[in-house]
Protein backbone atom coordinates (compact mmCIF):
# COMPACT_ATOMS: atom_id res chain seq x y z
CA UNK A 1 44.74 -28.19 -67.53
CA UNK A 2 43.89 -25.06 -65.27
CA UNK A 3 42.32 -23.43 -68.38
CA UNK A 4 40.28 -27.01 -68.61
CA UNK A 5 38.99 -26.57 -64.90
CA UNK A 6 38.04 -22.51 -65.42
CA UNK A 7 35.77 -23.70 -68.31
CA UNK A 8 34.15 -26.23 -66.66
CA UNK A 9 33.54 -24.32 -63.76
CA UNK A 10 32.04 -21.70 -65.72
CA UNK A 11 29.67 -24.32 -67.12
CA UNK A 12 28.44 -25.44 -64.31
CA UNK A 13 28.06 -21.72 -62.64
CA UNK A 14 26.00 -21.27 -65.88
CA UNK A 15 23.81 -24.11 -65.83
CA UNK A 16 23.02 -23.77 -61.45
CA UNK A 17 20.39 -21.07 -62.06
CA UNK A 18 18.42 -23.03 -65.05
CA UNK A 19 18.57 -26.29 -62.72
CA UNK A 20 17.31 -24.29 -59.59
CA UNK A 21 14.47 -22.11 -61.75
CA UNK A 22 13.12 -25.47 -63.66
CA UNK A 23 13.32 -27.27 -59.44
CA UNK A 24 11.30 -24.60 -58.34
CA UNK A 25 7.21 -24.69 -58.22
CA UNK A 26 4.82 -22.01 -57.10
CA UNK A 27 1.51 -22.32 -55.63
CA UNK A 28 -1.89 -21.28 -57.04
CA UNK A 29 -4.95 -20.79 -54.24
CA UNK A 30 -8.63 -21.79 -54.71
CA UNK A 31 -11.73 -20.71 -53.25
CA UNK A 32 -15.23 -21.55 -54.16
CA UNK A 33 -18.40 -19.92 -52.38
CA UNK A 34 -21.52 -18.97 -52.63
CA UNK A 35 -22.82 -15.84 -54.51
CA UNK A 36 -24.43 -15.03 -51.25
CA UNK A 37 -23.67 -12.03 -48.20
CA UNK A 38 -21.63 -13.32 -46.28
CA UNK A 39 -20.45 -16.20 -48.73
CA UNK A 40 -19.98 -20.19 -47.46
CA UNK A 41 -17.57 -22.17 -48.92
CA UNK A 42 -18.67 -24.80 -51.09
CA UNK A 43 -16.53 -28.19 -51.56
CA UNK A 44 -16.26 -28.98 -54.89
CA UNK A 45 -13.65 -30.63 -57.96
CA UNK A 46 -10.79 -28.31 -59.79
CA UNK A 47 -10.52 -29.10 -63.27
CA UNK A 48 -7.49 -28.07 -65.11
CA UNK A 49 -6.51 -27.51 -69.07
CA UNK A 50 -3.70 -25.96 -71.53
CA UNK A 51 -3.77 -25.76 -75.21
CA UNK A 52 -1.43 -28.50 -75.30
CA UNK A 53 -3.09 -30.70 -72.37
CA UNK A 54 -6.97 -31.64 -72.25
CA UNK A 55 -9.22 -31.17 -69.16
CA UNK A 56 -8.69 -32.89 -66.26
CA UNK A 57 -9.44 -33.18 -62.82
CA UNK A 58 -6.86 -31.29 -60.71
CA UNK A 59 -7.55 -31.63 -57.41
CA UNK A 60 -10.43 -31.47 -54.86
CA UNK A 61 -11.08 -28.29 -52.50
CA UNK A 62 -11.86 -29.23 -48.28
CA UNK A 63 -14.82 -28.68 -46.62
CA UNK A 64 -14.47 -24.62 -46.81
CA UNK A 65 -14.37 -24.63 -50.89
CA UNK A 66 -10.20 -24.21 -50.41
CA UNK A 67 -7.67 -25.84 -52.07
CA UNK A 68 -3.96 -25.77 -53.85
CA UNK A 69 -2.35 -26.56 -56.76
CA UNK A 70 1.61 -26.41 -57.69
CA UNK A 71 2.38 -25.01 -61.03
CA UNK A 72 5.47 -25.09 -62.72
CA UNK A 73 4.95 -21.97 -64.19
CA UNK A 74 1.86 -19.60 -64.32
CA UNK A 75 0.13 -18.12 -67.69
CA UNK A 76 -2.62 -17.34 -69.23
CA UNK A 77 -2.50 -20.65 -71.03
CA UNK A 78 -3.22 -22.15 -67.92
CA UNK A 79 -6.70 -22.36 -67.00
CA UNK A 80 -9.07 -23.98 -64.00
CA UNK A 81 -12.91 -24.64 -63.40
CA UNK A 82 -14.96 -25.17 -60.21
CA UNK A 83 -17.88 -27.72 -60.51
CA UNK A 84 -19.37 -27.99 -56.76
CA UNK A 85 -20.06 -31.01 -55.50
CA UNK A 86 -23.84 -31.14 -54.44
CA UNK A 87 -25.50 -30.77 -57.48
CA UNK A 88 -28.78 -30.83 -56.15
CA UNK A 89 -27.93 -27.77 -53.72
CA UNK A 90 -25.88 -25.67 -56.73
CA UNK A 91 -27.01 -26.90 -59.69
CA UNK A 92 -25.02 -24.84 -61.65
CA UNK A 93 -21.32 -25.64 -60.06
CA UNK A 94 -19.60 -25.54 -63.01
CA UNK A 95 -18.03 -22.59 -62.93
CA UNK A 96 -16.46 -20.98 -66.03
CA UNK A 97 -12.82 -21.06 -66.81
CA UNK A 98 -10.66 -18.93 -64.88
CA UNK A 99 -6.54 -18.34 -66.44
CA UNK A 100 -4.11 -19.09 -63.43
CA UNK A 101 -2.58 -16.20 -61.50
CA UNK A 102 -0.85 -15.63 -58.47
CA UNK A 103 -2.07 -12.79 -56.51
CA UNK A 104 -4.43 -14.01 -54.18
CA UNK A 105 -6.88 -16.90 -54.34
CA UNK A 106 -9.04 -17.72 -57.67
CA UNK A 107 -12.43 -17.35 -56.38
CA UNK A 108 -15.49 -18.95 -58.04
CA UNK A 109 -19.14 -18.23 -56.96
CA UNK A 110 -22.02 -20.78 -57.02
CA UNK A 111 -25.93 -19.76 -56.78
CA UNK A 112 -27.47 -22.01 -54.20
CA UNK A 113 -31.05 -24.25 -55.62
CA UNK A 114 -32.45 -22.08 -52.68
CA UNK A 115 -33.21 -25.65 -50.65
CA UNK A 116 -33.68 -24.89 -47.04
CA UNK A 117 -31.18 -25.64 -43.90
CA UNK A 118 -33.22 -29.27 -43.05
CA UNK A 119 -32.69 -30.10 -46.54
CA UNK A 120 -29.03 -29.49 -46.45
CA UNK A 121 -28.74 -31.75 -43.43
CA UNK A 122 -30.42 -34.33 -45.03
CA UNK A 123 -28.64 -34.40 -48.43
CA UNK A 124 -25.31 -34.51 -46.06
CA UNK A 125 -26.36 -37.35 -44.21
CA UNK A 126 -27.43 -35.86 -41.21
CA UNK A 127 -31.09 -36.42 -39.58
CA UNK A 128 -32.16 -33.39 -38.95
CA UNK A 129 -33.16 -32.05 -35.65
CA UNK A 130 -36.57 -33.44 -34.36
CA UNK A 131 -37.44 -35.91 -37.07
CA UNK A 132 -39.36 -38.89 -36.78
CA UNK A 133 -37.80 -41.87 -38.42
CA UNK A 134 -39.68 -44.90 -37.97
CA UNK A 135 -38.01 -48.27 -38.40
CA UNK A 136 -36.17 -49.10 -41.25
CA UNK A 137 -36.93 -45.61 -43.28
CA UNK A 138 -32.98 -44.84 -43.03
CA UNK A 139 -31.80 -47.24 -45.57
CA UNK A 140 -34.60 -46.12 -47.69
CA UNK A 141 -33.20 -42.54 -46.81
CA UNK A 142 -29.71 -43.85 -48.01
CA UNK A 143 -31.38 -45.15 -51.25
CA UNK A 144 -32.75 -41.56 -51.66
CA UNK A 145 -29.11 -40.43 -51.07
CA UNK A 146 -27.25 -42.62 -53.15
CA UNK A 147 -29.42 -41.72 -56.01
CA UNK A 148 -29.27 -37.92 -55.88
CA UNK A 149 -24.66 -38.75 -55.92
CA UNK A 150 -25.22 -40.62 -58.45
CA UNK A 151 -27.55 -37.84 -60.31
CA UNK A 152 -30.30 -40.40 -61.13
CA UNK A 153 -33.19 -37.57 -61.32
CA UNK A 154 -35.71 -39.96 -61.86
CA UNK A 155 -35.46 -42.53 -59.16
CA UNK A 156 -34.60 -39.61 -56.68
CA UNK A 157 -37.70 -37.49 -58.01
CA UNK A 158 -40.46 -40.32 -57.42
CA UNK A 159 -38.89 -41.84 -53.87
CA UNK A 160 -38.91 -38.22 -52.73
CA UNK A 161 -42.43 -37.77 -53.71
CA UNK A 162 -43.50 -41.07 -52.61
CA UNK A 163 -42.12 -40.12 -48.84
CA UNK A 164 -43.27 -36.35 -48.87
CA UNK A 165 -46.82 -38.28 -49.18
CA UNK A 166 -46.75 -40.28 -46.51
CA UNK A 167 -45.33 -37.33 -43.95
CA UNK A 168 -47.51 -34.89 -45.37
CA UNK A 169 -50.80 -38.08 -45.02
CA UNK A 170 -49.53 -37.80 -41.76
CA UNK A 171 -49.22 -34.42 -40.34
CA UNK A 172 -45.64 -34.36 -40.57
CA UNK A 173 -44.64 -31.20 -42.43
CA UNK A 174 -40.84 -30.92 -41.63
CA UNK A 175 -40.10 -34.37 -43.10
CA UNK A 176 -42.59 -33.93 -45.67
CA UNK A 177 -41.14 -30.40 -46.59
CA UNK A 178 -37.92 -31.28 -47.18
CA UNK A 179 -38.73 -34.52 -49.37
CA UNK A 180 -41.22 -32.34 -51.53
CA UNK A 181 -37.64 -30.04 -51.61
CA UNK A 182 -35.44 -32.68 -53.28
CA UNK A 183 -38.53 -33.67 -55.73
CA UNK A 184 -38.81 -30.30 -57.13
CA UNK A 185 -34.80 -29.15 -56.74
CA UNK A 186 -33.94 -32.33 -58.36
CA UNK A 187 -36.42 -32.35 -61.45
CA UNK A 188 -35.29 -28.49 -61.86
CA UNK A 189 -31.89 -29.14 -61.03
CA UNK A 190 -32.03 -31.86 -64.48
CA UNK A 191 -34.21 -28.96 -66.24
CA UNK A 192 -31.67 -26.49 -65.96
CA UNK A 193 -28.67 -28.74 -66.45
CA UNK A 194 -29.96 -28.70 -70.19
CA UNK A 195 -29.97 -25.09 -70.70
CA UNK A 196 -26.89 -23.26 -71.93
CA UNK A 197 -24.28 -22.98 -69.78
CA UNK A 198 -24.11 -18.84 -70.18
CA UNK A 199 -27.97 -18.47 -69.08
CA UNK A 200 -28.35 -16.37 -65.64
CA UNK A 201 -29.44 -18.26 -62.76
CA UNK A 202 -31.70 -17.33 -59.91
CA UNK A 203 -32.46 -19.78 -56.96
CA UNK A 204 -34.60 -23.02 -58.29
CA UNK A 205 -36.95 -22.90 -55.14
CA UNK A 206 -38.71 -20.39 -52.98
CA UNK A 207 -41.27 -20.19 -50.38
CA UNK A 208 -44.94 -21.17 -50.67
CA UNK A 209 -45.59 -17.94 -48.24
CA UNK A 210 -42.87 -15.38 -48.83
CA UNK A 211 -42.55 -14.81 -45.15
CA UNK A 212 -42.58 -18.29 -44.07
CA UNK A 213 -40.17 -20.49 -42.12
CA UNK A 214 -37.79 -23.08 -43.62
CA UNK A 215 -40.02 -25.35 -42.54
CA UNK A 216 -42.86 -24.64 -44.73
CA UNK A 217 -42.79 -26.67 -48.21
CA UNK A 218 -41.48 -25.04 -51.39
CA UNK A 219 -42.45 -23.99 -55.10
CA UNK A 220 -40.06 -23.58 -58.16
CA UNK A 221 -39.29 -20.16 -59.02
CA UNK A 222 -40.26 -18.68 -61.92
CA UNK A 223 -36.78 -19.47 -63.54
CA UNK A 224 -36.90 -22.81 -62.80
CA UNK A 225 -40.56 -23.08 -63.83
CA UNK A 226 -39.74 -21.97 -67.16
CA UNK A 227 -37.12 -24.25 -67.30
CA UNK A 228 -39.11 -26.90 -66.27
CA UNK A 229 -41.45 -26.29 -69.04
CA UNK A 230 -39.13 -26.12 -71.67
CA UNK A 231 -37.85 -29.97 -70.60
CA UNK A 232 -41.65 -30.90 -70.77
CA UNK A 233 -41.55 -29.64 -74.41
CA UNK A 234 -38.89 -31.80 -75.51
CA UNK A 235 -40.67 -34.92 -73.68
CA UNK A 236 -43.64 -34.10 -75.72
CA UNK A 237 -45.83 -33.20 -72.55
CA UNK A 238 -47.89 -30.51 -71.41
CA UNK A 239 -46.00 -27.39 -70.60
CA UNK A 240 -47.03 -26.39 -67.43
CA UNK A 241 -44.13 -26.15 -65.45
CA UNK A 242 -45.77 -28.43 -62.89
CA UNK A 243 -43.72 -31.20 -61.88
CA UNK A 244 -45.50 -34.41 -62.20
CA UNK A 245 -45.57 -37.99 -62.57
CA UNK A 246 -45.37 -38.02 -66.27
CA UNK A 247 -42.65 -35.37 -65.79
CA UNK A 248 -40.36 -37.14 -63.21
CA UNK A 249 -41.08 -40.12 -65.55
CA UNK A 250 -39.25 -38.13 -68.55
CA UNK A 251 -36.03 -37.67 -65.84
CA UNK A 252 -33.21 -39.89 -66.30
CA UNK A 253 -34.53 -43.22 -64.32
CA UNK A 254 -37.69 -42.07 -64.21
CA UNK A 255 -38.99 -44.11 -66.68
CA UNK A 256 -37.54 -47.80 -65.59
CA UNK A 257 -38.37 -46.77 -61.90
CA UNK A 258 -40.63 -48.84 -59.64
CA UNK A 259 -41.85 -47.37 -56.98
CA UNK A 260 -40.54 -49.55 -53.37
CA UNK A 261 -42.70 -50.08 -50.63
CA UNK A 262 -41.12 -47.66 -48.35
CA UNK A 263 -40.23 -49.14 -45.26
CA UNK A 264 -41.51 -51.98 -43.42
CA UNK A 265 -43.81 -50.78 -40.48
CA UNK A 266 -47.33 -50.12 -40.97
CA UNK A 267 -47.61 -46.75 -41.67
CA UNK A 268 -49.48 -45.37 -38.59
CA UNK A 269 -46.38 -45.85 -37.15
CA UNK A 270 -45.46 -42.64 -38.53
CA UNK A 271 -47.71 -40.41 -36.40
CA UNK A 272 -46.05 -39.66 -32.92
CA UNK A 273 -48.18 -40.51 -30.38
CA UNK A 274 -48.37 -39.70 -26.19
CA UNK A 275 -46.97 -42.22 -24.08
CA UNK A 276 -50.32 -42.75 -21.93
């Protein structure tokens, strides 16, 4: 009998460690930022794969572009991806695959569209600072939103357009600036999205005058240009990098889109005028 109980205790003395090893998990750190001095964090998704397991979404970083993930166990075979969030500000998010290790955070970079500070205010839901919003544009500005989320390059291309006309018809050039912003970002923001994933990246947009404020309208860079013209070829259109109507028709939704009336005031009522 006491020879009974030795052994068994010696079975379970040898079986403690495996049980506490396999109950054990360790932690792997994420951080996604910009490319840029000093780099912002971006939010964005964490995909994960193995050779046994397909891709899948992991979990989602916070505000700064952090996040966590518990791992079993930690190898090479283990690998994550980044793909930010606002598409329309980094265009390309998805980051390439990074193999898991523990010392330190994975870090992936993102290169920003190059869409200025008001535009980033808008796209997060924010009115920016000193805008005139008449009545009943904000729903239309939702409409906007909702479009851009739901990456329907088309519909977002023409309603932008539609509403940088009517600011710029009306001496508005903030407002107007940033809607001409999202036209152009998102028809180069599609543009690029069909390029391979391994070509180099500069900013889609820059200034119309180099040394300009944010608040003067944009151009598409040269990369994005390109790129531009390159999605006109395979539309069958004119490749002159310029974006369009036929072009935003050629976006996805472009085509089926009718233009709304935007808003319900008359339009004068745009135009800020002097209490007298």
């Amino acid at each position: 009998m006491r020879i009974l109980r030795v052994i068994c205790l010696v079975a379970v003395v040898a079986v403690m460690p495996v049980e506490f090893i396999s109950a054990q998990s360790i932690t792997v750190s994420f951080a996604v930022t910009t490319n840029d001095k000093p780099p912002v964090g971006v939010p964005a998704h964490i995909y994960r794969k193995t050779a046994t397991m397909p891709e899948q979404l992991a979990t989602d970083t916070d505000d700064e572009g952090k996040a966590t993930l518990p791992e079993a166990a930690c190898s090479a075979d283990v690998q994550y991806r980044a793909e930010a969030l606002a598409r329309i500000r980094f265009p390309r998010g998805r980051v390439r695959w990074e193999s898991c290790r523990l010392a330190g955070p994975i870090v992936f970079k993102v290169s920003s569209s190059g869409v200025s500070s008001k535009t980033e205010d808008f796209l997060s839901g924010k009115i920016p600072d000193g805008w005139v919003v008449p009545q009943d544009y904000e729903p239309v500005f939702v409409d906007l939103r909702k479009a851009i989320d739901e990456e329907r390059w088309g519909v977002a291309a023409k309603l932008s357009s539609q509403l940088a006309d009517r600011y710029r018809s009306a001496g508005l050039r903030n407002e107007a600036g940033t809607f001409a912003e999202i036209a152009l970002a998102g028809t180069a923001v599609y543009a690029t999205s069909q390029l391979p994933d391994d070509n180099a990246l500069d900013a889609l947009l820059k200034p119309k005058d180099p040394k300009a404020t944010f608040e003067t309208e944009t151009l598409l860079s040269p990369f994005a240009k390109k790129a531009v013209a390159d999605f006109q070829s395979s539309c069958g259109l004119p490749t002159d990098g310029i974006v369009g109507w036929q072009t935003m028709g050629c976006l996805p939704g472009g085509a089926g889109y009718t233009l709304p009336s935007v808003a319900t005031v008359p339009f004068q009522n745009l135009v800020v005028r002097p209490n007298t």
